[in-house]
C-alpha atoms as a PDB file:
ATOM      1  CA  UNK A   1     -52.820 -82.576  95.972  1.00  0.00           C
ATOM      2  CA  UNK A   2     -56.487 -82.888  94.652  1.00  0.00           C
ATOM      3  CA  UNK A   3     -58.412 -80.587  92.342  1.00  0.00           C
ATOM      4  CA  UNK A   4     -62.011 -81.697  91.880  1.00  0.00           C
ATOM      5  CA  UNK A   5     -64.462 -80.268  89.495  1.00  0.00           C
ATOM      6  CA  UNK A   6     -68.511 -80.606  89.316  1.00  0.00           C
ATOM      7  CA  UNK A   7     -70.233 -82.177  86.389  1.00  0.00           C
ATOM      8  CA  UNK A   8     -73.242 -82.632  84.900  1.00  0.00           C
ATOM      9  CA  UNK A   9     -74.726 -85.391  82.052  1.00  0.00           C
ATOM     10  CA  UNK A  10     -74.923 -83.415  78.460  1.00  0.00           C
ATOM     11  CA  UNK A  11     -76.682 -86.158  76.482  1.00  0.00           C
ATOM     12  CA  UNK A  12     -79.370 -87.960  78.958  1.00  0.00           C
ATOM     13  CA  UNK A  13     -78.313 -91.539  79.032  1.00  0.00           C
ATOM     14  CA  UNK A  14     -74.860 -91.230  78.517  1.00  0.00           C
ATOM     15  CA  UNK A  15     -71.867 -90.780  80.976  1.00  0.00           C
ATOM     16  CA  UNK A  16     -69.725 -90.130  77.543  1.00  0.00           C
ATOM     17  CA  UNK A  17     -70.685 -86.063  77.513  1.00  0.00           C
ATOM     18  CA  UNK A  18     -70.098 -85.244  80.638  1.00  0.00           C
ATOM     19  CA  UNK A  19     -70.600 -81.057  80.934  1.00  0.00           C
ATOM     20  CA  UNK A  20     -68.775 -79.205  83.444  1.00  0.00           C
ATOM     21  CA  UNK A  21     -70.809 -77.676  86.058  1.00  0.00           C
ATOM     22  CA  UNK A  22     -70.907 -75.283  88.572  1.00  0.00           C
ATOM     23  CA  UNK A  23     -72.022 -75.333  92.624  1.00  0.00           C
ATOM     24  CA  UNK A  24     -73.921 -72.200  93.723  1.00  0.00           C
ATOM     25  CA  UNK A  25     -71.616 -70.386  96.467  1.00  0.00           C
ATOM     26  CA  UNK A  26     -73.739 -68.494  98.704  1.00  0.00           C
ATOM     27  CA  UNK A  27     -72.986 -64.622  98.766  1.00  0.00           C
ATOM     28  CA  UNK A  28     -72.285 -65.122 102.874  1.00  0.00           C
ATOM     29  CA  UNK A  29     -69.579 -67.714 101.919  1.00  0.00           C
ATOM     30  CA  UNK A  30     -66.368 -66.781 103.514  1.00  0.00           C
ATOM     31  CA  UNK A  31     -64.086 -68.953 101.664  1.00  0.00           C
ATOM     32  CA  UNK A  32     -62.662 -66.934  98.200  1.00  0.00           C
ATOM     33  CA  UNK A  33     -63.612 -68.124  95.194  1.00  0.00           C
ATOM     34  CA  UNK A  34     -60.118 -68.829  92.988  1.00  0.00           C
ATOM     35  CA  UNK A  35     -60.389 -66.881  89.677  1.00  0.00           C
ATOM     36  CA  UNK A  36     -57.633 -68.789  88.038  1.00  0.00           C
ATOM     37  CA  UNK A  37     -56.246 -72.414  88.354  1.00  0.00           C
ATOM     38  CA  UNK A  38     -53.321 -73.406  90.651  1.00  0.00           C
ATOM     39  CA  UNK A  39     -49.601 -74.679  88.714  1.00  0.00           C
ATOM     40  CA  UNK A  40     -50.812 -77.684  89.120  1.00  0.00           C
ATOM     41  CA  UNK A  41     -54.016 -77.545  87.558  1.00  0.00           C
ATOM     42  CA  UNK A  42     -52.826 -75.739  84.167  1.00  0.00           C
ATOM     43  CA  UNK A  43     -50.216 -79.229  84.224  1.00  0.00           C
ATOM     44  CA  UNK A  44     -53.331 -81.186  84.360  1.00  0.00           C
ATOM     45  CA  UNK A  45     -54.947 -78.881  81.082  1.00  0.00           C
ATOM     46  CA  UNK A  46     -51.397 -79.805  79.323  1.00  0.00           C
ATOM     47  CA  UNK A  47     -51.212 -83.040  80.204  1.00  0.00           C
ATOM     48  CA  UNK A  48     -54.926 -84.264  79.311  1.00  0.00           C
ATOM     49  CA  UNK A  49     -54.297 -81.956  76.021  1.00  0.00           C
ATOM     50  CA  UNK A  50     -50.827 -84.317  75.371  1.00  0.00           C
ATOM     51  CA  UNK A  51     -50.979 -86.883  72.926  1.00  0.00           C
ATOM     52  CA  UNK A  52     -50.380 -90.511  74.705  1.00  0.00           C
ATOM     53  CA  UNK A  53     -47.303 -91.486  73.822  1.00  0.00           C
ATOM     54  CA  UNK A  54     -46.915 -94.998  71.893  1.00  0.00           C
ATOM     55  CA  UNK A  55     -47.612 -97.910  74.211  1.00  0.00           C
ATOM     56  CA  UNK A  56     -44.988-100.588  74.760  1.00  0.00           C
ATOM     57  CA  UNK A  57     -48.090-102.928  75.644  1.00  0.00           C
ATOM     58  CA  UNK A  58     -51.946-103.158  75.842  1.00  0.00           C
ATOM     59  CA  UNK A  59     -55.003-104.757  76.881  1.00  0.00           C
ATOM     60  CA  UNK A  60     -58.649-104.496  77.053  1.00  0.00           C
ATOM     61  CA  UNK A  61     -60.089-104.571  80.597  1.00  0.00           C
ATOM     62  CA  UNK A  62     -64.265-105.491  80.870  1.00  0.00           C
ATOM     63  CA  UNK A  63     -65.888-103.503  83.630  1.00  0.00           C
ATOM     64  CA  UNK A  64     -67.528-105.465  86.329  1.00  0.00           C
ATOM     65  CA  UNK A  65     -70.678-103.329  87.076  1.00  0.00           C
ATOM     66  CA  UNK A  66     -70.972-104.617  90.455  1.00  0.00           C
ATOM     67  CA  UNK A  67     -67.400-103.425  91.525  1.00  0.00           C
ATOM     68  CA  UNK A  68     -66.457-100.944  88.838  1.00  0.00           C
ATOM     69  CA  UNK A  69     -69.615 -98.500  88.616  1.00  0.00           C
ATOM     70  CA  UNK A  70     -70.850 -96.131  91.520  1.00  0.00           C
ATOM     71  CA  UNK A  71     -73.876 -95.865  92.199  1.00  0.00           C
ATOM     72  CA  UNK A  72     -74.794 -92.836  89.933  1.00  0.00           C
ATOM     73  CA  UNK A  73     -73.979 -95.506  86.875  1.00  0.00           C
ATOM     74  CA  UNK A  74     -70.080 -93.449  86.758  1.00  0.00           C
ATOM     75  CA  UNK A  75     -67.218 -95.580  85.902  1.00  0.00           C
ATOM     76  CA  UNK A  76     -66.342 -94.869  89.775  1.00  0.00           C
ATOM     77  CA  UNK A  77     -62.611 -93.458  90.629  1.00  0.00           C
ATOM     78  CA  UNK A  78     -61.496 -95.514  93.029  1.00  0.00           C
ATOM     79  CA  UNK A  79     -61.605 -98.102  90.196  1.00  0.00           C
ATOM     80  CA  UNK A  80     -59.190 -96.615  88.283  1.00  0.00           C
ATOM     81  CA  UNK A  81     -55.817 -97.693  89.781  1.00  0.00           C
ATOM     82  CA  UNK A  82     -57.319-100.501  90.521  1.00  0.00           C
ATOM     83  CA  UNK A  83     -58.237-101.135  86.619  1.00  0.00           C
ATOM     84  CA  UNK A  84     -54.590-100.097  85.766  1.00  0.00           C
ATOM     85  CA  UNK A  85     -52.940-102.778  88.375  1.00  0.00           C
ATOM     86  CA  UNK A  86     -55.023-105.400  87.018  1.00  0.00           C
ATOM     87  CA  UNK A  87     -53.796-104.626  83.165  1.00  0.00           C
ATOM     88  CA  UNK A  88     -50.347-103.661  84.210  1.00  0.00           C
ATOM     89  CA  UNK A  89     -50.061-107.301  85.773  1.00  0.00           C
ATOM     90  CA  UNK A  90     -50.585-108.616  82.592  1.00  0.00           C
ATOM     91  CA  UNK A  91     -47.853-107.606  81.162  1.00  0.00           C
ATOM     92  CA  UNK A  92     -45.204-108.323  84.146  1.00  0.00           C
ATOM     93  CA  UNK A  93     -45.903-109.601  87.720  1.00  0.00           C
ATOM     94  CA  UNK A  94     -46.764-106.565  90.506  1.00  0.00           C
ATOM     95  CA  UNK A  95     -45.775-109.284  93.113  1.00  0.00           C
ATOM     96  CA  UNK A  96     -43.827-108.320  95.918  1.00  0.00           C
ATOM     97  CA  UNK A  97     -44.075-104.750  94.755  1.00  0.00           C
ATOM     98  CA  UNK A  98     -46.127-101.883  97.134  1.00  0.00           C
ATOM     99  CA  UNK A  99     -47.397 -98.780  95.726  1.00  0.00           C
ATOM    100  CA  UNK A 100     -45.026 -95.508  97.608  1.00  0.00           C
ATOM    101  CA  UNK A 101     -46.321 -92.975  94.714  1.00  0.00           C
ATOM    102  CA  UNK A 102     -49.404 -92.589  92.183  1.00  0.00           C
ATOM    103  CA  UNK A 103     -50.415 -89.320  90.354  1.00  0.00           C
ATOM    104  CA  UNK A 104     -53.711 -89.793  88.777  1.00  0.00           C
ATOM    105  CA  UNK A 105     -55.298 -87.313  86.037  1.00  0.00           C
ATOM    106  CA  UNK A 106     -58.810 -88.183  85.681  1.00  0.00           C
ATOM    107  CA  UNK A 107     -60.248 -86.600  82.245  1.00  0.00           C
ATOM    108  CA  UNK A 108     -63.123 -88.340  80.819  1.00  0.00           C
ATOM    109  CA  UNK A 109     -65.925 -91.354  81.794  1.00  0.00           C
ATOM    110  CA  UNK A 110     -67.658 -93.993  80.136  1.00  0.00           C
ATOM    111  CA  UNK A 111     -71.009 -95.910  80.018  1.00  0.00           C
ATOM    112  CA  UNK A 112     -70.947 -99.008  82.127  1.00  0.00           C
ATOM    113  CA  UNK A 113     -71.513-101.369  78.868  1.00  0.00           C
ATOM    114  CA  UNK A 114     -68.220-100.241  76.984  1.00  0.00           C
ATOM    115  CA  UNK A 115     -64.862-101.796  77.249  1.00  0.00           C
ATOM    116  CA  UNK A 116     -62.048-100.401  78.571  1.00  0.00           C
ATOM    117  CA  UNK A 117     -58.411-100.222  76.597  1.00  0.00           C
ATOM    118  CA  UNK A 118     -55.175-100.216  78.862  1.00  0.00           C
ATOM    119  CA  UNK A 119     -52.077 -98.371  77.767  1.00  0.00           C
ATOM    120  CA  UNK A 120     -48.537 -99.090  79.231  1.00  0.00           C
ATOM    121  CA  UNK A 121     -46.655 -96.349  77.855  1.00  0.00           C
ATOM    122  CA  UNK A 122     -43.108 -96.238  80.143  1.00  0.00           C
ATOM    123  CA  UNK A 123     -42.045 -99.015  82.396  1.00  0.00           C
ATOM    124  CA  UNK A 124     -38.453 -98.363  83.992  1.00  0.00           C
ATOM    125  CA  UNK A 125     -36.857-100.288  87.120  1.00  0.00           C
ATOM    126  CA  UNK A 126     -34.361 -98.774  88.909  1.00  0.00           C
ATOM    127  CA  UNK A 127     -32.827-101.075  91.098  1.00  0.00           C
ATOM    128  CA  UNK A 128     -35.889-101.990  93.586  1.00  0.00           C
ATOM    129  CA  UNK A 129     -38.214 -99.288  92.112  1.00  0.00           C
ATOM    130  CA  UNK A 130     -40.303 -99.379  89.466  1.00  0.00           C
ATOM    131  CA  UNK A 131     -41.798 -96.513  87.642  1.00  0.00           C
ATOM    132  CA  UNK A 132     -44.623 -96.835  84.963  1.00  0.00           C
ATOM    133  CA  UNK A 133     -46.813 -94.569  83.393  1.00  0.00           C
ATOM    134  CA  UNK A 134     -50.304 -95.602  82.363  1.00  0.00           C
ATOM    135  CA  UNK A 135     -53.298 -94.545  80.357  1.00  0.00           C
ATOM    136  CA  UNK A 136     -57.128 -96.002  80.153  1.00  0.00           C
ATOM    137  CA  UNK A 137     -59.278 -95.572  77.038  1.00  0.00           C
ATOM    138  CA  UNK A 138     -62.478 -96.002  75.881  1.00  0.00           C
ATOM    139  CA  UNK A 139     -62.795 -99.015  73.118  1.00  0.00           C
ATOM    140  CA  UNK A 140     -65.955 -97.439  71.451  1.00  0.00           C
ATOM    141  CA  UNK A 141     -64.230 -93.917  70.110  1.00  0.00           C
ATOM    142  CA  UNK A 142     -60.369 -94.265  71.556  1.00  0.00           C
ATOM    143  CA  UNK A 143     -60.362 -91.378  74.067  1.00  0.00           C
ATOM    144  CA  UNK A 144     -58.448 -90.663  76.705  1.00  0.00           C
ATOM    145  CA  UNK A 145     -60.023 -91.299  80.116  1.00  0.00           C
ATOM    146  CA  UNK A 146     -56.835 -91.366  82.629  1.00  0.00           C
ATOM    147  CA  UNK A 147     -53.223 -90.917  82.897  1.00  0.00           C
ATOM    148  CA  UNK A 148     -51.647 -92.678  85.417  1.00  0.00           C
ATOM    149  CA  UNK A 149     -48.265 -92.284  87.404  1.00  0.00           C
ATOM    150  CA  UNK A 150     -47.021 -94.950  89.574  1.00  0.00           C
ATOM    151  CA  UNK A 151     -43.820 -95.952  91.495  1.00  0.00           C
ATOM    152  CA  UNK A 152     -43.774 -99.426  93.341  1.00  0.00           C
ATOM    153  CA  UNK A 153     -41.575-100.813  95.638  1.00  0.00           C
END
């Protein structure tokens, strides 16, 4: 499933107060605007409200502009699993593994000069799976910018 939202930049200059926004729907529009989230969207309110839980490893991660930031100067999505493979690797080998699964909760962004901190909070193999869950932080004020789900093969 995927839930998207519009934002805006609060503070000009920084990607660090991002505002939510809102698209203009055209009074002809003939899809129904939703008046109250989906299940799954009130799990994403309690999950980004969650504390992390204590991390069995860490490491920072430096963004490469060229690769990491869209063009808008956004710490782009697609990076994100990406950014959490790399650090995961670090602390056990990925080889021979395939992704099957990966739930990603996107909550917060950062400016393209600040370092990223890599949680791995839960790493569990079961036979030829493993399952780990993930988090990505800013360095420069500790919060939470992604939760992250994944079972390998």
């Amino acid at each position: 499933m995927l839930m998207s939202s519009f934002s805006m930049r609060g503070e000009i200059g920084s990607n660090m107060s991002l505002l939510k926004g809102q698209p203009r729907i055209p009074a002809d529009c003939k899809i129904a605007e939703q008046t109250s989230l989906p299940r799954f969207g009130e799990e994403y309110r309690a999950l980004r409200a969650s504390s992390l839980p204590d991390s069995i490893f860490s490491t920072e991660y430096e963004i490469v502009p060229h690769h990491d930031i869209n063009g808008v100067g956004l710490l782009y999505f697609a990076a994100y699993p990406i950014i959490s493979d790399i650090c995961e690797s670090r602390f056990g080998s990925l080889r021979g593994l395939h992704t099957i699964r990966r739930d990603i909760f996107y909550f917060n962004n950062c400016d393209p000069d600040d370092t990223l901190v890599f949680g791995l909070h839960h790493r569990r193999t079961n036979n030829s799976r493993v399952e780990s869950e993930t988090s990505i932080c800013r360095k420069s004020d500790g919060v939470a910018m992604s939760r992250v789900f994944t079972t390998r093969e």
